[in-house]
C-alpha atoms as a PDB file:
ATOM      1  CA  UNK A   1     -17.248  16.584 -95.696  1.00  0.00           C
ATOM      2  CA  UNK A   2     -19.157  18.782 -93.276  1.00  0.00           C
ATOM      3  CA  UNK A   3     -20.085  17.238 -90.025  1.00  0.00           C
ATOM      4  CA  UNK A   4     -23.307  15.645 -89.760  1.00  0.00           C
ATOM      5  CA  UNK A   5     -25.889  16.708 -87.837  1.00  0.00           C
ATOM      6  CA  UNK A   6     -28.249  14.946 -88.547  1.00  0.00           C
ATOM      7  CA  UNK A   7     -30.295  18.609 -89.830  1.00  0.00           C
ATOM      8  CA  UNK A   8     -29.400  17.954 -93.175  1.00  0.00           C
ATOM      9  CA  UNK A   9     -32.916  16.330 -93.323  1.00  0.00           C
ATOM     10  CA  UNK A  10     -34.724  19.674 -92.320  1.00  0.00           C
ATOM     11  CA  UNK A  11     -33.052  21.867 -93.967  1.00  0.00           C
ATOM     12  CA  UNK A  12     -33.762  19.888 -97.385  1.00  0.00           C
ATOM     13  CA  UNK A  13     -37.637  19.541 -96.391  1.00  0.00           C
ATOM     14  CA  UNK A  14     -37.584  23.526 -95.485  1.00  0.00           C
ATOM     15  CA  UNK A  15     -36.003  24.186 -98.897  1.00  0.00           C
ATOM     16  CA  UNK A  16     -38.477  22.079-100.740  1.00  0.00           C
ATOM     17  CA  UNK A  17     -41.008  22.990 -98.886  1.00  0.00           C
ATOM     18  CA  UNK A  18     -40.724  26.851-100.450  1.00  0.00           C
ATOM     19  CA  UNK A  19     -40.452  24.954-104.291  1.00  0.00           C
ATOM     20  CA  UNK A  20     -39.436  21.500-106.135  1.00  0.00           C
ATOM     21  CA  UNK A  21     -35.885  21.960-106.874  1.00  0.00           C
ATOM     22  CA  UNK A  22     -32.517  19.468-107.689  1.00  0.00           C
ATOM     23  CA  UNK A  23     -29.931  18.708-105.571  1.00  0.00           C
ATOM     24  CA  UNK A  24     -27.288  21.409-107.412  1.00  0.00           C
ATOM     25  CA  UNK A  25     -29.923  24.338-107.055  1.00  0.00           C
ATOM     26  CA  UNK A  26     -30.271  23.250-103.444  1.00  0.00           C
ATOM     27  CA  UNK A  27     -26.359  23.656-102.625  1.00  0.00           C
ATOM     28  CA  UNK A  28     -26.459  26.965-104.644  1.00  0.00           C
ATOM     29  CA  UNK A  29     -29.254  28.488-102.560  1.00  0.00           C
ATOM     30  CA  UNK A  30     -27.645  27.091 -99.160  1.00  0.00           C
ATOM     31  CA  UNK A  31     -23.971  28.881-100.180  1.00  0.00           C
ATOM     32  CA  UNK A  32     -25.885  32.117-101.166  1.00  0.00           C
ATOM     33  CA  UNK A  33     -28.659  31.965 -98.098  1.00  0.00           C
ATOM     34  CA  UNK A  34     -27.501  29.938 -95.278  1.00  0.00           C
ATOM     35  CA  UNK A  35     -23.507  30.135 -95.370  1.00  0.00           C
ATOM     36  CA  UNK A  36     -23.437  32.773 -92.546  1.00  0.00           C
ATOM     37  CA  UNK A  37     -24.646  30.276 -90.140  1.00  0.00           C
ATOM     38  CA  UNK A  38     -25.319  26.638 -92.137  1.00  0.00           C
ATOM     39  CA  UNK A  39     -23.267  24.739 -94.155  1.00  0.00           C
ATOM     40  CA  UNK A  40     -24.313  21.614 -96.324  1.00  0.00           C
ATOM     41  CA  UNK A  41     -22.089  19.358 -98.944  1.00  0.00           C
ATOM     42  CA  UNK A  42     -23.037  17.492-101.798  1.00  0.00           C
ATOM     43  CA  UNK A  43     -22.278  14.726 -99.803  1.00  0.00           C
ATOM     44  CA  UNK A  44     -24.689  15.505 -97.477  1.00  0.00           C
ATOM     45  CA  UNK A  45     -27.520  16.495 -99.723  1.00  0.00           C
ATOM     46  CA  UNK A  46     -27.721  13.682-102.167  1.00  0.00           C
ATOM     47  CA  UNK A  47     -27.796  10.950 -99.862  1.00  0.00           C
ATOM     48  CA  UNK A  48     -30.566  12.590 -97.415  1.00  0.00           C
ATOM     49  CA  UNK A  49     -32.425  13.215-100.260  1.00  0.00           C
ATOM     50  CA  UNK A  50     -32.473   9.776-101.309  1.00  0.00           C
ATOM     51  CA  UNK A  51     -33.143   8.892 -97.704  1.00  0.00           C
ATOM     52  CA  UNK A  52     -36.115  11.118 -97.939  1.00  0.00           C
ATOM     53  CA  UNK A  53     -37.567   9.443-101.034  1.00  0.00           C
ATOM     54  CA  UNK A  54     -37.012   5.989 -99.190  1.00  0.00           C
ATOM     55  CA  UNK A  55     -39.169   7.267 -96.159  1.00  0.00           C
ATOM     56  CA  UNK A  56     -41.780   8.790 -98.431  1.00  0.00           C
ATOM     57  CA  UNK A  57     -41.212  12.379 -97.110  1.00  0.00           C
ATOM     58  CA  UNK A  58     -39.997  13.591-100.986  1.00  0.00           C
ATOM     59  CA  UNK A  59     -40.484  12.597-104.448  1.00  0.00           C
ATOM     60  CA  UNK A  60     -38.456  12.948-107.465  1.00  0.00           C
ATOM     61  CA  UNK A  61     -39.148  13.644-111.113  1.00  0.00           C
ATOM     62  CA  UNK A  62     -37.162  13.772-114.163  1.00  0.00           C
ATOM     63  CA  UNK A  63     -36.614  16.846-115.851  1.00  0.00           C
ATOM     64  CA  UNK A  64     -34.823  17.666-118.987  1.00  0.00           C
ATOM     65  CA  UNK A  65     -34.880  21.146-119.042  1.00  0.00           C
ATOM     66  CA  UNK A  66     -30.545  21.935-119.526  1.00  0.00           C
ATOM     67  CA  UNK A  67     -30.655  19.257-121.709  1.00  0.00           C
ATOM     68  CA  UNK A  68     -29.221  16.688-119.093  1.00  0.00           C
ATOM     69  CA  UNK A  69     -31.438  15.092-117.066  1.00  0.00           C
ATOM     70  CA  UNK A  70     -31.690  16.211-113.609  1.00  0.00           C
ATOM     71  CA  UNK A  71     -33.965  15.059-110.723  1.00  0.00           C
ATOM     72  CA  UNK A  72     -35.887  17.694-109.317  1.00  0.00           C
ATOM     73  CA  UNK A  73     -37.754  16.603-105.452  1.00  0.00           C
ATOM     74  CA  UNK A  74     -40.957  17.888-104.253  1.00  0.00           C
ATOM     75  CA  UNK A  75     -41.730  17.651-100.378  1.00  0.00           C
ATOM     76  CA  UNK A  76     -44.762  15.246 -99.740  1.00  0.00           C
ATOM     77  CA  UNK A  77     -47.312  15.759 -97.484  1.00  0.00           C
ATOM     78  CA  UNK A  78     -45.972  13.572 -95.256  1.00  0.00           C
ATOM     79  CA  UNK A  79     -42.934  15.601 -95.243  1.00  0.00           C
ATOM     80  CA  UNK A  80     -44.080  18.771 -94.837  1.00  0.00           C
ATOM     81  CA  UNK A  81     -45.705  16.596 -91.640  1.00  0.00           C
ATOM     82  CA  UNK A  82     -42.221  15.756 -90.671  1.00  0.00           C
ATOM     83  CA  UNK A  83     -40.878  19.587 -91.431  1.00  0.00           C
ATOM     84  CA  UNK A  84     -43.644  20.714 -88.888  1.00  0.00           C
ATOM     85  CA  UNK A  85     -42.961  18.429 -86.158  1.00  0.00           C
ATOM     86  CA  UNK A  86     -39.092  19.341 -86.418  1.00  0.00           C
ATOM     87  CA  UNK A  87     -40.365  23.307 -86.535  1.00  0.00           C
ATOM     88  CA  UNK A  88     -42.092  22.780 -83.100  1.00  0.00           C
ATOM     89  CA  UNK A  89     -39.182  21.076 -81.303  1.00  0.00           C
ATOM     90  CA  UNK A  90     -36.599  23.441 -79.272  1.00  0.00           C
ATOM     91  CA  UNK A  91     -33.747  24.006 -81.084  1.00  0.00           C
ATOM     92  CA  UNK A  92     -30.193  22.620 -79.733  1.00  0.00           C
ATOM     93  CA  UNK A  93     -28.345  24.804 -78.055  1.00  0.00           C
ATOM     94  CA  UNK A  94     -25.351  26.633 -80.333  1.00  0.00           C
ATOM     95  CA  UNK A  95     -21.725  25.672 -79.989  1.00  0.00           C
ATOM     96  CA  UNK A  96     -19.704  28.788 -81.257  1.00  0.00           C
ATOM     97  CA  UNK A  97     -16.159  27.903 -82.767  1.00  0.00           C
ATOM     98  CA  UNK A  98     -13.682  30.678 -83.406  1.00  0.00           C
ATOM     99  CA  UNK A  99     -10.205  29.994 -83.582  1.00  0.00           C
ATOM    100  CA  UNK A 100      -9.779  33.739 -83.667  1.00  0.00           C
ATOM    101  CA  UNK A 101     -10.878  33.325 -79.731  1.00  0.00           C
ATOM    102  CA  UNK A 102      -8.234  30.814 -78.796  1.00  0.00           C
ATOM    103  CA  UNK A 103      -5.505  32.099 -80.380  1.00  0.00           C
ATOM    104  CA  UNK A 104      -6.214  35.551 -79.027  1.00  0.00           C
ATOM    105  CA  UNK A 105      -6.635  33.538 -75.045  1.00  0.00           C
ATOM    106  CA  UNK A 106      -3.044  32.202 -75.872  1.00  0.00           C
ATOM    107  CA  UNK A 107      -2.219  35.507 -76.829  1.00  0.00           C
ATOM    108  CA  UNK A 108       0.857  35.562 -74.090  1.00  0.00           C
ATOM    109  CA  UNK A 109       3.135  33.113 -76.744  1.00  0.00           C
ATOM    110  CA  UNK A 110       3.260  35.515 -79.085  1.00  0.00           C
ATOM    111  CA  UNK A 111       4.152  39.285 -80.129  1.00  0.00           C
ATOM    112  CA  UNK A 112       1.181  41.638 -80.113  1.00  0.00           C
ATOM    113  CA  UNK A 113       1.435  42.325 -83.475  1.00  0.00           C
ATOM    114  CA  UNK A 114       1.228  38.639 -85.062  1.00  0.00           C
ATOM    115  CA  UNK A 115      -2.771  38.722 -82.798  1.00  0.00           C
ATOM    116  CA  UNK A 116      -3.280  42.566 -84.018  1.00  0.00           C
ATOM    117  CA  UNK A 117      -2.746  41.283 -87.538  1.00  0.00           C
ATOM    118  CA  UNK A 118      -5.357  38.278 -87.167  1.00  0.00           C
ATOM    119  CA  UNK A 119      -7.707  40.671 -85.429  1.00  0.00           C
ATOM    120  CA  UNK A 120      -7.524  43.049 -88.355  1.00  0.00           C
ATOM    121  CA  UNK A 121      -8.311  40.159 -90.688  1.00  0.00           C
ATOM    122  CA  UNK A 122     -11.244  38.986 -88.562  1.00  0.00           C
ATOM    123  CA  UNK A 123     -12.700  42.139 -88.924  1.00  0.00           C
ATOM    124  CA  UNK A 124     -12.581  42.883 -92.456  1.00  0.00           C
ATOM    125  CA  UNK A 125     -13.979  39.550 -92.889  1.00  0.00           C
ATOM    126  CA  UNK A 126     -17.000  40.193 -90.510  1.00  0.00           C
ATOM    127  CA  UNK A 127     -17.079  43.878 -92.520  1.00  0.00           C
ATOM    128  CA  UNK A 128     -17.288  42.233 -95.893  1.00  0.00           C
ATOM    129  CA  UNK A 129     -20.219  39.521 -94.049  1.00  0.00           C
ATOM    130  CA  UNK A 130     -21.881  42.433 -92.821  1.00  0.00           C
ATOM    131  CA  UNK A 131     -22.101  43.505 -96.847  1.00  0.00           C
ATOM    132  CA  UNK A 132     -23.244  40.686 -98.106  1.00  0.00           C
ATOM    133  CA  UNK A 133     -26.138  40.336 -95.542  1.00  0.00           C
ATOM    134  CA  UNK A 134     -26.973  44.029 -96.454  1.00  0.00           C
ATOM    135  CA  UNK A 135     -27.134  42.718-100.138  1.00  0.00           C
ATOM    136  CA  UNK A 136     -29.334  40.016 -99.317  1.00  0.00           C
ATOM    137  CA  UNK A 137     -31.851  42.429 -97.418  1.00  0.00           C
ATOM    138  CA  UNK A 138     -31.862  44.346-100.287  1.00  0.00           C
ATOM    139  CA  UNK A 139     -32.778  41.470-102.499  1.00  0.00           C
ATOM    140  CA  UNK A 140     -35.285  40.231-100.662  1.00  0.00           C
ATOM    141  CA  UNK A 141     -36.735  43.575-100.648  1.00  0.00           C
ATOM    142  CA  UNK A 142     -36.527  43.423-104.365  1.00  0.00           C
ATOM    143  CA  UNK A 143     -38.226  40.405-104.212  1.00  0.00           C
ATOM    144  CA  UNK A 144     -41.224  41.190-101.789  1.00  0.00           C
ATOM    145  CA  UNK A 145     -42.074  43.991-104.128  1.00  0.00           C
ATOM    146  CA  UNK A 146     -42.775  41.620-107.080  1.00  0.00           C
ATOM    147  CA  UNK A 147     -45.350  39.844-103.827  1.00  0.00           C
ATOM    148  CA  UNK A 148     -42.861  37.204-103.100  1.00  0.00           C
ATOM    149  CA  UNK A 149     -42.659  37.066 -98.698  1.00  0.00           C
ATOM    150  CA  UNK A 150     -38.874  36.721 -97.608  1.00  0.00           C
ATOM    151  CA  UNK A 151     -39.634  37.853 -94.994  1.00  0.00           C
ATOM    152  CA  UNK A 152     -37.873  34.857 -92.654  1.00  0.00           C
ATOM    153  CA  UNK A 153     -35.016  35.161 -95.220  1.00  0.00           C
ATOM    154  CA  UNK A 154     -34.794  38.516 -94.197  1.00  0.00           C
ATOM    155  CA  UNK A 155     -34.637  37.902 -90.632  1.00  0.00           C
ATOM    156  CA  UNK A 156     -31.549  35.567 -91.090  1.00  0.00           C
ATOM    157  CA  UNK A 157     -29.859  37.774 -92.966  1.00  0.00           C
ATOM    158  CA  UNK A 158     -30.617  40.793 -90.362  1.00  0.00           C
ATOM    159  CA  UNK A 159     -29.228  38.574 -87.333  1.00  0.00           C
ATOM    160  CA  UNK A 160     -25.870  38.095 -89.383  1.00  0.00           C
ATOM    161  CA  UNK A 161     -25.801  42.190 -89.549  1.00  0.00           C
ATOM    162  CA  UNK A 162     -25.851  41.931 -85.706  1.00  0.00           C
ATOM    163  CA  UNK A 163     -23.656  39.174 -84.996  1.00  0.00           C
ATOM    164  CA  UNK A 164     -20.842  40.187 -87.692  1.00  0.00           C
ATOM    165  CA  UNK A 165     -21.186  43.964 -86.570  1.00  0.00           C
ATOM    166  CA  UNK A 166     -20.511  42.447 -83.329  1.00  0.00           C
ATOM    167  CA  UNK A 167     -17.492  40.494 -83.986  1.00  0.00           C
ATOM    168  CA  UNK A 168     -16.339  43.483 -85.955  1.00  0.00           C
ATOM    169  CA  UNK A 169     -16.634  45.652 -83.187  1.00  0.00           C
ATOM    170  CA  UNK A 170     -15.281  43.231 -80.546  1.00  0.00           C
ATOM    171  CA  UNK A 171     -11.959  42.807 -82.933  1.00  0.00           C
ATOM    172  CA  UNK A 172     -12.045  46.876 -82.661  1.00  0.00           C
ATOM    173  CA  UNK A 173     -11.681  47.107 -78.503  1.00  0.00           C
ATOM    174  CA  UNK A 174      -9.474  43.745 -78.429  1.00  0.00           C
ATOM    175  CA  UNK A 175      -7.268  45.326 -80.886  1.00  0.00           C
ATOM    176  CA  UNK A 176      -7.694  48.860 -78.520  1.00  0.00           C
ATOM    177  CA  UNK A 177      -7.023  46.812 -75.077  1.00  0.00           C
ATOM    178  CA  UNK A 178      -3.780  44.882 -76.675  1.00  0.00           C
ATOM    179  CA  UNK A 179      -2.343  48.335 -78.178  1.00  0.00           C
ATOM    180  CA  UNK A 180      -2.833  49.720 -74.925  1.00  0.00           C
ATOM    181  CA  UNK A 181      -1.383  46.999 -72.828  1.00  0.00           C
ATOM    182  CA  UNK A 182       2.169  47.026 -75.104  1.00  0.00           C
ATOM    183  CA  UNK A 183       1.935  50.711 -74.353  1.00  0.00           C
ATOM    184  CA  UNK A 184       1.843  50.325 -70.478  1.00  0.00           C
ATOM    185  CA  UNK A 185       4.154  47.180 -70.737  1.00  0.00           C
ATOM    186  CA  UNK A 186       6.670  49.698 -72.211  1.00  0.00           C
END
């Protein structure tokens, strides 16, 4: 299970504050949407929406509609309350976690080429993130022509473009600086 931080709350309110949906349609949209920077179980879902019920900030309702039935939640006013007073607080400051960025500071233990092989992994991975944000622009694109707004969808995805095209590029001149040092060292 993720670890809690105590968001899980908000992010459910945003998401049902844009439309009623279940609990499985919620983790869907949070993989597609939110992976590049937030990250919810089931685990962590079900039982804050339950909370939410309790403290009268959602509501549920039956619905039968794959033949099993599933609980779809709708944000109350009271929650959309709650939502707003969350919106206007600062946000916590970002802790950034790469193990990429300790192994390459321990970099001395090891040969150059094990750390030029991870770098060349972090960067297709960032290349391949940089895609998929792309993709999502393009959706919501798709979308705002049929008069839906993404538009704060959009700016998520556009500030993963920047920060994998900057961990991309970063993996690029680490890889440079560690060729050139084995050269020098020769």
């Amino acid at each position: 299970m993720k670890e809690n931080t105590g968001k899980s709350k908000y992010v459910i309110l945003g998401m049902l504050a844009r439309m009623p949906q279940t609990g499985y349609n919620m983790k869907r949209w949070i993989e597609k949407e939110y992976s590049h920077f937030w990250q919810e179980s089931y685990g962590q879902i079900y039982p804050t929406l339950k909370k939410l019920v309790a403290e009268g900030l959602a509501v549920p309702s039956e619905e039968q509609g794959n033949g099993r039935g599933q609980i779809t939640y709708s944000i109350t006013d009271d929650g959309r309350k709650e939502l707003d007073h969350w919106l206007r607080k600062a946000p916590e400051i970002e802790k950034l976690r790469y193990e990429i960025l300790l192994k390459v500071s321990f970099g001395e233990n090891t040969e150059p080429n094990v750390l030029l092989g991870h770098l060349d992994d972090f960067a297709t991975r960032n290349e391949n993130m940089i895609r998929d944000m792309k993709e999502y622009m393009q959706y919501f694109e798709l979308l705002k022509e049929q008069g839906i707004d993404c538009t704060y969808s959009h700016l998520t995805a556009l500030c993963g473009v920047y920060i994998y095209s900057a961990m991309r590029d970063w993996a690029g001149e680490a890889k440079r600086i560690i060729s050139e040092r084995e050269v020098d060292s020769k």
